[in-house]
C-alpha atoms as a PDB file:
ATOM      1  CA  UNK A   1      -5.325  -4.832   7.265  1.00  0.00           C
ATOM      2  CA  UNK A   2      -3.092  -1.751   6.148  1.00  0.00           C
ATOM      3  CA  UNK A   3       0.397  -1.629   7.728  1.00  0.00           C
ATOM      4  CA  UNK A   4       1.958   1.778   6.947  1.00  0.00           C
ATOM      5  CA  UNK A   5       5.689   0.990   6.979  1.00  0.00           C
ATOM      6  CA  UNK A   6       7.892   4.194   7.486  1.00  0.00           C
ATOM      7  CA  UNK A   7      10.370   4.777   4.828  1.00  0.00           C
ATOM      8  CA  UNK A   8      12.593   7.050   6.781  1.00  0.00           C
ATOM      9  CA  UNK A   9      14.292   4.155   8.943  1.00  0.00           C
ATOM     10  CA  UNK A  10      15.468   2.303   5.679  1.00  0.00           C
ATOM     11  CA  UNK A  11      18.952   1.330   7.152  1.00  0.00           C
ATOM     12  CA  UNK A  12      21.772   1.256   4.336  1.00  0.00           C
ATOM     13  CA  UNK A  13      23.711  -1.984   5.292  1.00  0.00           C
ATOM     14  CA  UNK A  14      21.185  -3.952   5.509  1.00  0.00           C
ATOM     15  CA  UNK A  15      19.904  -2.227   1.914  1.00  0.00           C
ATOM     16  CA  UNK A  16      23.167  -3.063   0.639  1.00  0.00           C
ATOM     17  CA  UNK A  17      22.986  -6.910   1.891  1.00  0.00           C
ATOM     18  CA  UNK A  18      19.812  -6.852  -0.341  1.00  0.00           C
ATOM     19  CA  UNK A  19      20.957  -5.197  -3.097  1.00  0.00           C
ATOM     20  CA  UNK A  20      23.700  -7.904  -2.859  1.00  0.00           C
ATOM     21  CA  UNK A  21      21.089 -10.894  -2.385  1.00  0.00           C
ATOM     22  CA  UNK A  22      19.464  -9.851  -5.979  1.00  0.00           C
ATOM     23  CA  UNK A  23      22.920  -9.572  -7.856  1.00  0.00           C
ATOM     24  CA  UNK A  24      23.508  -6.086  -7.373  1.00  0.00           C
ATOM     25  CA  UNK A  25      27.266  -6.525  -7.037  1.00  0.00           C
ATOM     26  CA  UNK A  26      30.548  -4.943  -7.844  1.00  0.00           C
ATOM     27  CA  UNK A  27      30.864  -1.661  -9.385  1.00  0.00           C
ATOM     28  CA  UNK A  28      26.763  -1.488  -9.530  1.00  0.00           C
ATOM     29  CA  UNK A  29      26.539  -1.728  -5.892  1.00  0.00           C
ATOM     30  CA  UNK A  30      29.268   0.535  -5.187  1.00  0.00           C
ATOM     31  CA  UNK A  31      27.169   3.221  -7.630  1.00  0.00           C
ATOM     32  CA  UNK A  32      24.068   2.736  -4.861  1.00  0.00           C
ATOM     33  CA  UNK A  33      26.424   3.105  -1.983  1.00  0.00           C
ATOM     34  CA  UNK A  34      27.882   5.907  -3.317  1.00  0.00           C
ATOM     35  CA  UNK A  35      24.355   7.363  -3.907  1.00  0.00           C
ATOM     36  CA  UNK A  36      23.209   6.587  -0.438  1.00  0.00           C
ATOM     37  CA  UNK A  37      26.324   7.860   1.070  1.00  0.00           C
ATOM     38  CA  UNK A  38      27.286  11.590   1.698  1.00  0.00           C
ATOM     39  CA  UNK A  39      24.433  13.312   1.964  1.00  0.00           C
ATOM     40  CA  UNK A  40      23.611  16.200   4.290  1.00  0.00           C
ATOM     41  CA  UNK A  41      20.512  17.651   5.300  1.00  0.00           C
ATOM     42  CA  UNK A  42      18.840  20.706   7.567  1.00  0.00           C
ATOM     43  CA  UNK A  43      15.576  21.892   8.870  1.00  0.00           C
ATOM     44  CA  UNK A  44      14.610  25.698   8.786  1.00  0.00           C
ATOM     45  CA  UNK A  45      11.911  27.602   9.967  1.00  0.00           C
ATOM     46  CA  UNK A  46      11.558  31.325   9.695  1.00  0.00           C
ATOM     47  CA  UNK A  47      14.987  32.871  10.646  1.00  0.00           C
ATOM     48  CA  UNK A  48      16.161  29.547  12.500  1.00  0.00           C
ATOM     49  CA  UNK A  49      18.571  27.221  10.827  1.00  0.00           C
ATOM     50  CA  UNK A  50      19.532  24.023  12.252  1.00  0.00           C
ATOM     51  CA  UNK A  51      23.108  22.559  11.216  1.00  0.00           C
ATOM     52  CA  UNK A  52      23.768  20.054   8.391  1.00  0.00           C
ATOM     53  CA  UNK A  53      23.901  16.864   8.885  1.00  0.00           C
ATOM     54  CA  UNK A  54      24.649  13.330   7.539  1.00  0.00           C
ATOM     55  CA  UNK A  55      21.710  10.976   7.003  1.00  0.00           C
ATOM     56  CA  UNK A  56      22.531   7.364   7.992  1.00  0.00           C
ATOM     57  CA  UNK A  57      19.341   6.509   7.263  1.00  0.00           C
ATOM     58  CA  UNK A  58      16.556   6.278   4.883  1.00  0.00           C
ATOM     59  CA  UNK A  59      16.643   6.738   1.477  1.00  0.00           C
ATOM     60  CA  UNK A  60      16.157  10.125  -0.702  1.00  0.00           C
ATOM     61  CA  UNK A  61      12.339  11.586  -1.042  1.00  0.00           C
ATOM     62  CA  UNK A  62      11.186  12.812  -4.107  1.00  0.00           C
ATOM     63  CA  UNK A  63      13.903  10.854  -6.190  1.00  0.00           C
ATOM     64  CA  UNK A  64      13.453   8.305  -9.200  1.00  0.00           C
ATOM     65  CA  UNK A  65      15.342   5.323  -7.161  1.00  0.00           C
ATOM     66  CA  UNK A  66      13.835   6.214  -3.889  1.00  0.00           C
ATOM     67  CA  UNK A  67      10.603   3.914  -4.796  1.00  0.00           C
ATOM     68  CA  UNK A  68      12.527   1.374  -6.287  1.00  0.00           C
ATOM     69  CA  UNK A  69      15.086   1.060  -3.357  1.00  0.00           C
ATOM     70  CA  UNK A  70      12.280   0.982  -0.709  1.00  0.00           C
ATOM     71  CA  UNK A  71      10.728  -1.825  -2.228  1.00  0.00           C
ATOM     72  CA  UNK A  72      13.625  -3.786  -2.841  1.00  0.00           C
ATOM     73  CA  UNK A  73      14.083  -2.941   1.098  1.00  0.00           C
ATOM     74  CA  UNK A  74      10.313  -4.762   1.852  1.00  0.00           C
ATOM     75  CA  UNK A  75      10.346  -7.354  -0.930  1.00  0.00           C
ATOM     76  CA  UNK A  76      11.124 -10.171   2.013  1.00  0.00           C
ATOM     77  CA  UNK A  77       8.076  -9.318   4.373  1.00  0.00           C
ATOM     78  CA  UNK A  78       5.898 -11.633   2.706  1.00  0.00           C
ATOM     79  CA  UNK A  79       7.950 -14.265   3.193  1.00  0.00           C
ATOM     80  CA  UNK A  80       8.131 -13.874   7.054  1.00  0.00           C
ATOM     81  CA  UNK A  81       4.467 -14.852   7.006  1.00  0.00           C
ATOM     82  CA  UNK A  82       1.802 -17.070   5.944  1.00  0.00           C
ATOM     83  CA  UNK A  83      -0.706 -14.407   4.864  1.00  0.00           C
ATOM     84  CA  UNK A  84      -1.323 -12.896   1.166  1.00  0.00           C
ATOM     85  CA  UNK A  85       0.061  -9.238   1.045  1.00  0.00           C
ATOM     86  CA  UNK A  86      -0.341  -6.761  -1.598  1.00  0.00           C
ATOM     87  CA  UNK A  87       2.056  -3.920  -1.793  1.00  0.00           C
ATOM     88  CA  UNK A  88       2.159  -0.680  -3.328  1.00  0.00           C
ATOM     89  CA  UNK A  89       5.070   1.415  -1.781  1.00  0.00           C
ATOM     90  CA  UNK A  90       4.663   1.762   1.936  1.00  0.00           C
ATOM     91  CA  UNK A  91       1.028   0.862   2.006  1.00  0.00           C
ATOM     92  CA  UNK A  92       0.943  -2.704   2.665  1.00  0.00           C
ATOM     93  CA  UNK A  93      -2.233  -4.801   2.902  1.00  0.00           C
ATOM     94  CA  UNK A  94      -1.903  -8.689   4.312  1.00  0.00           C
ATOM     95  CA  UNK A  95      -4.798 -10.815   3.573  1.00  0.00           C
ATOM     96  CA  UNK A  96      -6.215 -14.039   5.199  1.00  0.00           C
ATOM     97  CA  UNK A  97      -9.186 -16.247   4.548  1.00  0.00           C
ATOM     98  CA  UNK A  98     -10.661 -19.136   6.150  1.00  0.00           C
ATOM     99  CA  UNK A  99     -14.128 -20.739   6.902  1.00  0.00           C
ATOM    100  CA  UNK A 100     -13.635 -20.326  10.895  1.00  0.00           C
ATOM    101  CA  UNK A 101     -13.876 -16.906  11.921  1.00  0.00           C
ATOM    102  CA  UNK A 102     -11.873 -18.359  15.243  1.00  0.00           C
ATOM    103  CA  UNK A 103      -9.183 -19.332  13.427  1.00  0.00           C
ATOM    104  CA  UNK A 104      -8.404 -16.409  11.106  1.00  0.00           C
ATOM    105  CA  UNK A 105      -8.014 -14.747  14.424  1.00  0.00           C
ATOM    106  CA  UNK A 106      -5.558 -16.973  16.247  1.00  0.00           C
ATOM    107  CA  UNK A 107      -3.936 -17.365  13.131  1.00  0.00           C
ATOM    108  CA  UNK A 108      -3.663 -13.452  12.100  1.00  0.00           C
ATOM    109  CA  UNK A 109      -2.285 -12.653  15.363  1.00  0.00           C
ATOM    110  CA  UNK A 110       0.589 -15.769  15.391  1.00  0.00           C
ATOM    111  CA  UNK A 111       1.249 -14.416  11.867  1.00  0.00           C
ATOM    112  CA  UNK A 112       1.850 -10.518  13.049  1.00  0.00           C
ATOM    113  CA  UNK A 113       4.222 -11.944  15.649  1.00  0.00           C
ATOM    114  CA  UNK A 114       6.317 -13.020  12.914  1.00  0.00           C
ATOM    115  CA  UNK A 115       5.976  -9.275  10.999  1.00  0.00           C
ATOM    116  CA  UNK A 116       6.807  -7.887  14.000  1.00  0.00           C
ATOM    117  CA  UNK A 117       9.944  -9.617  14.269  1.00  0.00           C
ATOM    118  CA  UNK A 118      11.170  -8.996  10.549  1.00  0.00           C
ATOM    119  CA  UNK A 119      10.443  -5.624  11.330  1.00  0.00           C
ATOM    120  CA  UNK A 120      12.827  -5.581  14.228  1.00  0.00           C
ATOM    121  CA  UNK A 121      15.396  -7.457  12.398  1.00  0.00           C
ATOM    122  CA  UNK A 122      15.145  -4.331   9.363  1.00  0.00           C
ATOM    123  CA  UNK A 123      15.065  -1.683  11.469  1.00  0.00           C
ATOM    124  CA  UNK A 124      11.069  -0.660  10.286  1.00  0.00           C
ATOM    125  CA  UNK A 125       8.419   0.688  12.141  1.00  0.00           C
ATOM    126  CA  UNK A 126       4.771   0.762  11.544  1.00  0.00           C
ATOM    127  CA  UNK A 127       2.518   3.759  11.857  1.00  0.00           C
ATOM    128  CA  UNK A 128      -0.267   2.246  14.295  1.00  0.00           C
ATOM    129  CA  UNK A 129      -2.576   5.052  14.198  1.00  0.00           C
ATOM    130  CA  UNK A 130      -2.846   4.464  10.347  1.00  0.00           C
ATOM    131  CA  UNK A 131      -3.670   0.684  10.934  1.00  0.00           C
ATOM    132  CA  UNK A 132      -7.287  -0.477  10.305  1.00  0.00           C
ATOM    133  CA  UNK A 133      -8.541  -3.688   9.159  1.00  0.00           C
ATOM    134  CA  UNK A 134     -11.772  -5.087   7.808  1.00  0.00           C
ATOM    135  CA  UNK A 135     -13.555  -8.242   8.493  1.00  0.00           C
ATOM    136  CA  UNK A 136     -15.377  -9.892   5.678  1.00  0.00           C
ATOM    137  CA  UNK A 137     -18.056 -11.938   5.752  1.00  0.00           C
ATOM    138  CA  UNK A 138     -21.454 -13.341   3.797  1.00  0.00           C
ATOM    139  CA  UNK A 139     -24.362 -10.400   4.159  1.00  0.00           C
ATOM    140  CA  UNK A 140     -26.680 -13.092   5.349  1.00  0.00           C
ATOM    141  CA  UNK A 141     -24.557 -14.367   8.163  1.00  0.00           C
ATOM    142  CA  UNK A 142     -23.891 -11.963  11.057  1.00  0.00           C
ATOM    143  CA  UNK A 143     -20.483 -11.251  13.021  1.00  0.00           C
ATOM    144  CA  UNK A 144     -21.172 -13.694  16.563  1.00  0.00           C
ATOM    145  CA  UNK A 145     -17.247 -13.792  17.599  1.00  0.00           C
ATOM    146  CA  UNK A 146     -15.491 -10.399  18.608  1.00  0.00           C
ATOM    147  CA  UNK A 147     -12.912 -10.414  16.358  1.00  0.00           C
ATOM    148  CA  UNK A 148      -9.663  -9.194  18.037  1.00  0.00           C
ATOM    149  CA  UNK A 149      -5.959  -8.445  16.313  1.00  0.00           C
ATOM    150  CA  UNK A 150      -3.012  -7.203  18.531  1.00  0.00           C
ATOM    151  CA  UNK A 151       0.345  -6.256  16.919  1.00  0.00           C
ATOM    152  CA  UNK A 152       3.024  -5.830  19.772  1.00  0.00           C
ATOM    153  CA  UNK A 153       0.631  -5.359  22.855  1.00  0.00           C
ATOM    154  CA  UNK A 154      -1.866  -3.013  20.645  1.00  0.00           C
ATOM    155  CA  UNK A 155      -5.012  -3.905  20.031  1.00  0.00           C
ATOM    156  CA  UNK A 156      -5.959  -2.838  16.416  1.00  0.00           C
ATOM    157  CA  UNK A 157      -8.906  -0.861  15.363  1.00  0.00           C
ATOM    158  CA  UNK A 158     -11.516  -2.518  13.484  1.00  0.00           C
ATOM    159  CA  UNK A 159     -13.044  -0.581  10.453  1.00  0.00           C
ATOM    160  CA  UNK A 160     -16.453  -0.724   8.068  1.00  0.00           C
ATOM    161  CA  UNK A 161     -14.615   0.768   5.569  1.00  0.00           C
ATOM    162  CA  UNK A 162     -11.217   1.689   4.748  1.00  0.00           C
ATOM    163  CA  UNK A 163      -9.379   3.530   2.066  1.00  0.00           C
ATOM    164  CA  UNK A 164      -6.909   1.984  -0.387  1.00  0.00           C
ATOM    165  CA  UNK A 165      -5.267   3.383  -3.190  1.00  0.00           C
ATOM    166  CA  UNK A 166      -7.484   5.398  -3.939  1.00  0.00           C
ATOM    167  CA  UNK A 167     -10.387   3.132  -3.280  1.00  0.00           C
ATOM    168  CA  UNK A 168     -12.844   3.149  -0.464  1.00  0.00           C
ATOM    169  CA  UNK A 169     -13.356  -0.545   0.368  1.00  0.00           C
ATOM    170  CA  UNK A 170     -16.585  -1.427   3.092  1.00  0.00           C
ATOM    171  CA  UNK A 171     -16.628  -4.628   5.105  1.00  0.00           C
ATOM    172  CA  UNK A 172     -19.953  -5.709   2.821  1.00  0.00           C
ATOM    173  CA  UNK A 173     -18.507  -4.707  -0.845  1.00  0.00           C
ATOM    174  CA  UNK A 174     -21.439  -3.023  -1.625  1.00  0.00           C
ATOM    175  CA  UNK A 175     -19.016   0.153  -2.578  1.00  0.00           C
ATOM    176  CA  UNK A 176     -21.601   2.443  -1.140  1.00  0.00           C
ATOM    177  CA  UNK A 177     -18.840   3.937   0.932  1.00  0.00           C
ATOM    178  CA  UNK A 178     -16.694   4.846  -2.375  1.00  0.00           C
ATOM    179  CA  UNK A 179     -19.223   5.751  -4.385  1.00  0.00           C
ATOM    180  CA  UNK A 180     -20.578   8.296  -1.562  1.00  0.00           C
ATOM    181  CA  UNK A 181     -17.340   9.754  -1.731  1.00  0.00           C
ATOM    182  CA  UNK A 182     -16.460   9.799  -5.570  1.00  0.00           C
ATOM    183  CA  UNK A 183     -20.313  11.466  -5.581  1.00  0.00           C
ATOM    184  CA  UNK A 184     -18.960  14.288  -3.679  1.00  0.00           C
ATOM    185  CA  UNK A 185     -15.590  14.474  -5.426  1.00  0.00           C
ATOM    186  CA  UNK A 186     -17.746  14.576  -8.790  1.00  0.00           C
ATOM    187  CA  UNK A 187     -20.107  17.168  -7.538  1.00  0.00           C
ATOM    188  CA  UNK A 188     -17.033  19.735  -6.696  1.00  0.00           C
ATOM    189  CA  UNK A 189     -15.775  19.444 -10.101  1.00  0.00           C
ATOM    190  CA  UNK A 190     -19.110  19.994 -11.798  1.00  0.00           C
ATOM    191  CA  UNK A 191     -19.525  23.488 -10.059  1.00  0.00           C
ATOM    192  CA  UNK A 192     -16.171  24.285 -10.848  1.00  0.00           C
ATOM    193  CA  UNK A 193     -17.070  23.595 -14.844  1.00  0.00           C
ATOM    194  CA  UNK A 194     -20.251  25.428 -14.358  1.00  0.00           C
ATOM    195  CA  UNK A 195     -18.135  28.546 -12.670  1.00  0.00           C
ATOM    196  CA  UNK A 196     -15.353  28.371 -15.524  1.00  0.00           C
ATOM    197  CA  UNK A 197     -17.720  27.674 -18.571  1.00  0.00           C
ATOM    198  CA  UNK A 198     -18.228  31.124 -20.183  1.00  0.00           C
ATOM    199  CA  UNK A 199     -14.280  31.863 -19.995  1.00  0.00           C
ATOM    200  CA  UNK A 200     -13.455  28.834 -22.382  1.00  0.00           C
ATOM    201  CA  UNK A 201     -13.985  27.128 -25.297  1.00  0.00           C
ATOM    202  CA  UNK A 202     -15.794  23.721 -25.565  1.00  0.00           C
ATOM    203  CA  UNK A 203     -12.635  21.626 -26.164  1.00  0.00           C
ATOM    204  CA  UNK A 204     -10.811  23.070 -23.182  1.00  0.00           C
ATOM    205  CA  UNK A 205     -14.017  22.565 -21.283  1.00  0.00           C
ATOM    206  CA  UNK A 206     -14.027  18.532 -22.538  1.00  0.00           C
ATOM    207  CA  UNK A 207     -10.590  18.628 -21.712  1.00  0.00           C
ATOM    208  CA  UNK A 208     -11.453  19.463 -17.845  1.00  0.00           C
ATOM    209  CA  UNK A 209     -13.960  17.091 -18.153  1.00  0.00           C
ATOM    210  CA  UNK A 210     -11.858  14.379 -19.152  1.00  0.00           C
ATOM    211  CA  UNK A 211      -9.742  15.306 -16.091  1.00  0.00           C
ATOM    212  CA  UNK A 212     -11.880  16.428 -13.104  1.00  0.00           C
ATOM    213  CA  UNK A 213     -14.669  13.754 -14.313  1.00  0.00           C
ATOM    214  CA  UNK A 214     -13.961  11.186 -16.205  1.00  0.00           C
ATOM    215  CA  UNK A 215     -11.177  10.497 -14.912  1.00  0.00           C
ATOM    216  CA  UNK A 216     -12.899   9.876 -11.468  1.00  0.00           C
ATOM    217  CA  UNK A 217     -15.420   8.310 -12.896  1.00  0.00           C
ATOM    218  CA  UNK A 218     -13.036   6.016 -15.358  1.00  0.00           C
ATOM    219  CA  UNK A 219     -10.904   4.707 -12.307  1.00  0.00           C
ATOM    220  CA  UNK A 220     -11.381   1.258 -10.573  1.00  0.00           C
ATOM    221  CA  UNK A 221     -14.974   1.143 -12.550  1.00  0.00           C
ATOM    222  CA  UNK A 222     -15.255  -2.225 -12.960  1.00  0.00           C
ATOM    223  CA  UNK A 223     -15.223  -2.535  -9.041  1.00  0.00           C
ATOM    224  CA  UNK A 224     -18.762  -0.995  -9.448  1.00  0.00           C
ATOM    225  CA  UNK A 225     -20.555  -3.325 -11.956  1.00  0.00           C
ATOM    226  CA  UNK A 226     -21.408  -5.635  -8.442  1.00  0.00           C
ATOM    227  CA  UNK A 227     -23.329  -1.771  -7.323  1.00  0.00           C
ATOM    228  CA  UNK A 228     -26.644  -1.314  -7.302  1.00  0.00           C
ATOM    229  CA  UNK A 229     -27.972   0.599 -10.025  1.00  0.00           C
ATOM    230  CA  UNK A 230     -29.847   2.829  -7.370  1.00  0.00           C
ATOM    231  CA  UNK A 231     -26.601   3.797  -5.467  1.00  0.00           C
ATOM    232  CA  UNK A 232     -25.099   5.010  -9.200  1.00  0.00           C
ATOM    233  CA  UNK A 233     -28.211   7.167  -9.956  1.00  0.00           C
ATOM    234  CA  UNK A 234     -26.703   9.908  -8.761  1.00  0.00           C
ATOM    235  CA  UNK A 235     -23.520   9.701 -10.180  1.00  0.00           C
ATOM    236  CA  UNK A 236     -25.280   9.501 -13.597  1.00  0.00           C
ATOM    237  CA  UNK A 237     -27.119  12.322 -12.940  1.00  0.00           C
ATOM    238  CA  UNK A 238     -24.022  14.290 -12.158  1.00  0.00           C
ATOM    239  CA  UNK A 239     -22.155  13.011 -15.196  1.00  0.00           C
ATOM    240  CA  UNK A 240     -25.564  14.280 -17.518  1.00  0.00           C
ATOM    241  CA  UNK A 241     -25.282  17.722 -15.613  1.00  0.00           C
ATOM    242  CA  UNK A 242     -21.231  17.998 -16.257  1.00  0.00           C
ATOM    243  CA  UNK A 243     -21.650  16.907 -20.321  1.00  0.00           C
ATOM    244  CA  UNK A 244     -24.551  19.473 -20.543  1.00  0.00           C
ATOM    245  CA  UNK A 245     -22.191  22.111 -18.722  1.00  0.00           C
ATOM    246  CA  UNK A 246     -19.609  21.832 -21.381  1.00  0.00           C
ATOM    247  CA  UNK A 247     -21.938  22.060 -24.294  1.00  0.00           C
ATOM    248  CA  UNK A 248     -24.215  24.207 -23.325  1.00  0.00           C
ATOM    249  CA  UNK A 249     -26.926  22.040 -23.872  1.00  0.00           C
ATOM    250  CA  UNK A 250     -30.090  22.814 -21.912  1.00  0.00           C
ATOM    251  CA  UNK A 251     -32.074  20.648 -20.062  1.00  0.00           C
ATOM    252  CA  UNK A 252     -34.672  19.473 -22.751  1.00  0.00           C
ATOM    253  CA  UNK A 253     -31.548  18.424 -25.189  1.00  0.00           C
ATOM    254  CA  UNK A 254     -31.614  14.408 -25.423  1.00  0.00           C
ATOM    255  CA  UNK A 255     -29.114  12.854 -23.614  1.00  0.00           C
ATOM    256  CA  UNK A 256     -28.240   9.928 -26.320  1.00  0.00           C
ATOM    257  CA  UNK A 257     -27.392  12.589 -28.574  1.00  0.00           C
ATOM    258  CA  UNK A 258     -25.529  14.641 -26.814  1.00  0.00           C
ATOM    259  CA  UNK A 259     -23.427  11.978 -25.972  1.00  0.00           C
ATOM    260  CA  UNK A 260     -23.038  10.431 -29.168  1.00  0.00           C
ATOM    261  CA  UNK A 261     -22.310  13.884 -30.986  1.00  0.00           C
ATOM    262  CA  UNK A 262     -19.067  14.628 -28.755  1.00  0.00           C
ATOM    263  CA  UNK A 263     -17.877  11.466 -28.141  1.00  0.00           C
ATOM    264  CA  UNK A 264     -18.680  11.117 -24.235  1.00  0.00           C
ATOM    265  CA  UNK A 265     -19.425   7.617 -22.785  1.00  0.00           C
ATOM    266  CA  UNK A 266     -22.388   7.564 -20.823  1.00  0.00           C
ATOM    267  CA  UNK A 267     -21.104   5.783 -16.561  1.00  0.00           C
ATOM    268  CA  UNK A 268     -23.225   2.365 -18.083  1.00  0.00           C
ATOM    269  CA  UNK A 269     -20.627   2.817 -20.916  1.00  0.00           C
ATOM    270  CA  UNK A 270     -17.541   3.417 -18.835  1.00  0.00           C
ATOM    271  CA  UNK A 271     -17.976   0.071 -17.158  1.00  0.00           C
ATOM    272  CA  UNK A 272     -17.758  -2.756 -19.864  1.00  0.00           C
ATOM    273  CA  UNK A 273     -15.379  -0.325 -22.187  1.00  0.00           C
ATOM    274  CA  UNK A 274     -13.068  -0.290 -19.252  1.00  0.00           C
ATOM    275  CA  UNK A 275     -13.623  -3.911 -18.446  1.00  0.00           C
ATOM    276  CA  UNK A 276     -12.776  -4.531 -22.395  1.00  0.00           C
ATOM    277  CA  UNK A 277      -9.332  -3.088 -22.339  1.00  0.00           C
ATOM    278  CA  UNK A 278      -8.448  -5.106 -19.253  1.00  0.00           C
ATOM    279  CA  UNK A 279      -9.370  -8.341 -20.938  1.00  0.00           C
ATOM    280  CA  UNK A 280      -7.554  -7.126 -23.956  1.00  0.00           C
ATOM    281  CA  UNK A 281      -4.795  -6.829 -22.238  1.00  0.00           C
ATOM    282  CA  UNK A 282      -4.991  -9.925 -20.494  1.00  0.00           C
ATOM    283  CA  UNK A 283      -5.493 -11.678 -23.908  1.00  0.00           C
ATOM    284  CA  UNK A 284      -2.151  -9.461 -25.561  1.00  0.00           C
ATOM    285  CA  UNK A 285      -0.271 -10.699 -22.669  1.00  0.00           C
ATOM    286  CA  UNK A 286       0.454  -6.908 -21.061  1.00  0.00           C
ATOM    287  CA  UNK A 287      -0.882  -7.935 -17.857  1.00  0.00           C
ATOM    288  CA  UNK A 288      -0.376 -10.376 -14.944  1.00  0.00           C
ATOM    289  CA  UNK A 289      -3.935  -9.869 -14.025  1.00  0.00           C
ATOM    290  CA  UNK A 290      -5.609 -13.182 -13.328  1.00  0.00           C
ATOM    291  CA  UNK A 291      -2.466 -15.328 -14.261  1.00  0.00           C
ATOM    292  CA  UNK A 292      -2.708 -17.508 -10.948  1.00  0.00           C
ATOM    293  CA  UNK A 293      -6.251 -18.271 -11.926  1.00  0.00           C
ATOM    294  CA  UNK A 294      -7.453 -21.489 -12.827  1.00  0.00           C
ATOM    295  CA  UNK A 295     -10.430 -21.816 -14.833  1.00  0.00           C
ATOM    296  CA  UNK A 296     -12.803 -25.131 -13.539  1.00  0.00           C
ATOM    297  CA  UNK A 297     -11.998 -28.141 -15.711  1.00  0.00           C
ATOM    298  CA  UNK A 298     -15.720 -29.431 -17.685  1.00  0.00           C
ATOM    299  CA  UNK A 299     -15.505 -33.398 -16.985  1.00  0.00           C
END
């Protein structure tokens, strides 16, 4: 489920309490009051003008501390609740698991009367036309309970697939949904190399390639090594058409080569090359990837 929280309520007492509660005291937390404090802003459209005024609330867009003060702001939800909740910014995603689909119901909605109340205490509100959730479940076993959420007296829409960070997640993690959609995204930027091609050399054109493609390609990869192979043909295909576009190679040109001459990683590559760095990282200790994992113990 993806709770959009809305930024613009952030109330600056109770930011300050915060602030206080993780040793933000003194002369620092007279700096962030002074920050918050003060400000004026308008609205204009065409000729009209409205009148400055002071904002009491929320905390600056656009800013470097605006991000960092929000979060501070929404650092307690999870404790308000017994559910698992990943955060990034305002998008919010609680998780719950359980081997009675019953249960992860009744539980779900005792646990959002809890979120609703920390939400009341903080002043927050949720955008509930942005709210979807999915319901996972084995692909052999099929959905026999309507599965029901309400959040304040409204009942919450169920999804097949939903988009987070970037990522379009389906209710049977067969990432046919995202891969649909990065197929299109790719397919864009390859006719805009193939319109651009003749006004620029080949290392700006590997340059675009790197950002309108690979790039696309390169990000959340290793969520697609579960894919079938089928459902990545024609991503493949459109990652042959893009390197040929930027090197002019025609159709007949081997592929290995052309690869392997400028230094292009073929999708199959992409996978366990990205999949390497994160387990590199993992093993330099520049990640907290996996850290509450236990491997099984041999007996």
């Amino acid at each position: 489920m993806r709770p959009l929280l809305s930024s613009p309520t952030v109330d600056h007492s109770i930011l300050m309490k915060k602030l206080y509660h993780f040793g933000i005291r003194g002369n620092a937390q007279n700096l962030f009051a002074s920050y918050l404090s003060n400000r004026k802003q308008f609205v204009t459209t065409y000729a009209c003008k409205t009148d400055k005024e002071y904002i009491t609330y929320g905390i600056p867009h656009g800013s470097v501390l605006g991000p960092t003060l929000f979060l501070i702001y929404v650092n307690d939800l999870p404790d308000c609740h017994a559910m698992q909740t990943l955060f990034f910014a305002d998008d919010t995603a609680p998780l719950m698991s359980g081997p009675n689909i019953l249960d992860i119901q009744n539980t779900i909605n005792g646990e959002l009367k809890h979120v609703q109340k920390w939400l009341m205490q903080n002043k927050l509100t949720l955008n509930l036309n942005k709210i979807n959730y999915l319901l996972f479940h084995p692909a052999k076993e099929k959905q026999s309970h309507h599965f029901l959420l309400n959040f304040d007296g409204n009942m919450l829409m169920q999804t097949n697939e939903s988009k987070y960070l970037g990522v379009f997640i389906d209710a049977k993690l067969n990432w046919k949904a995202h891969i649909l959609h990065l197929t299109s995204s790719v397919a864009q930027s390859v006719g805009v190399l193939y319109k651009i091609r003749h006004f620029l050399s080949k290392n700006l054109l590997k340059m675009l390639y790197n950002a309108l493609i690979k790039s696309k390609l390169s990000y959340a990869i290793t969520l697609l090594a579960s894919a079938y192979k089928s459902d990545l043909h024609k991503l493949n295909v459109l990652n042959n058409r893009a390197v040929r576009c930027i090197t002019f190679a025609n159709r007949h040109t081997n592929l290995n080569t052309l690869y392997k001459k400028h230094k292009i990683l073929k999708l199959n590559e992409l996978q366990p090359y990205e999949l390497g760095k994160h387990m590199f990282k993992l093993h330099s200790n520049e990640t907290s990837y996996f850290t509450d994992w236990k491997l099984p113990t041999c007996s």
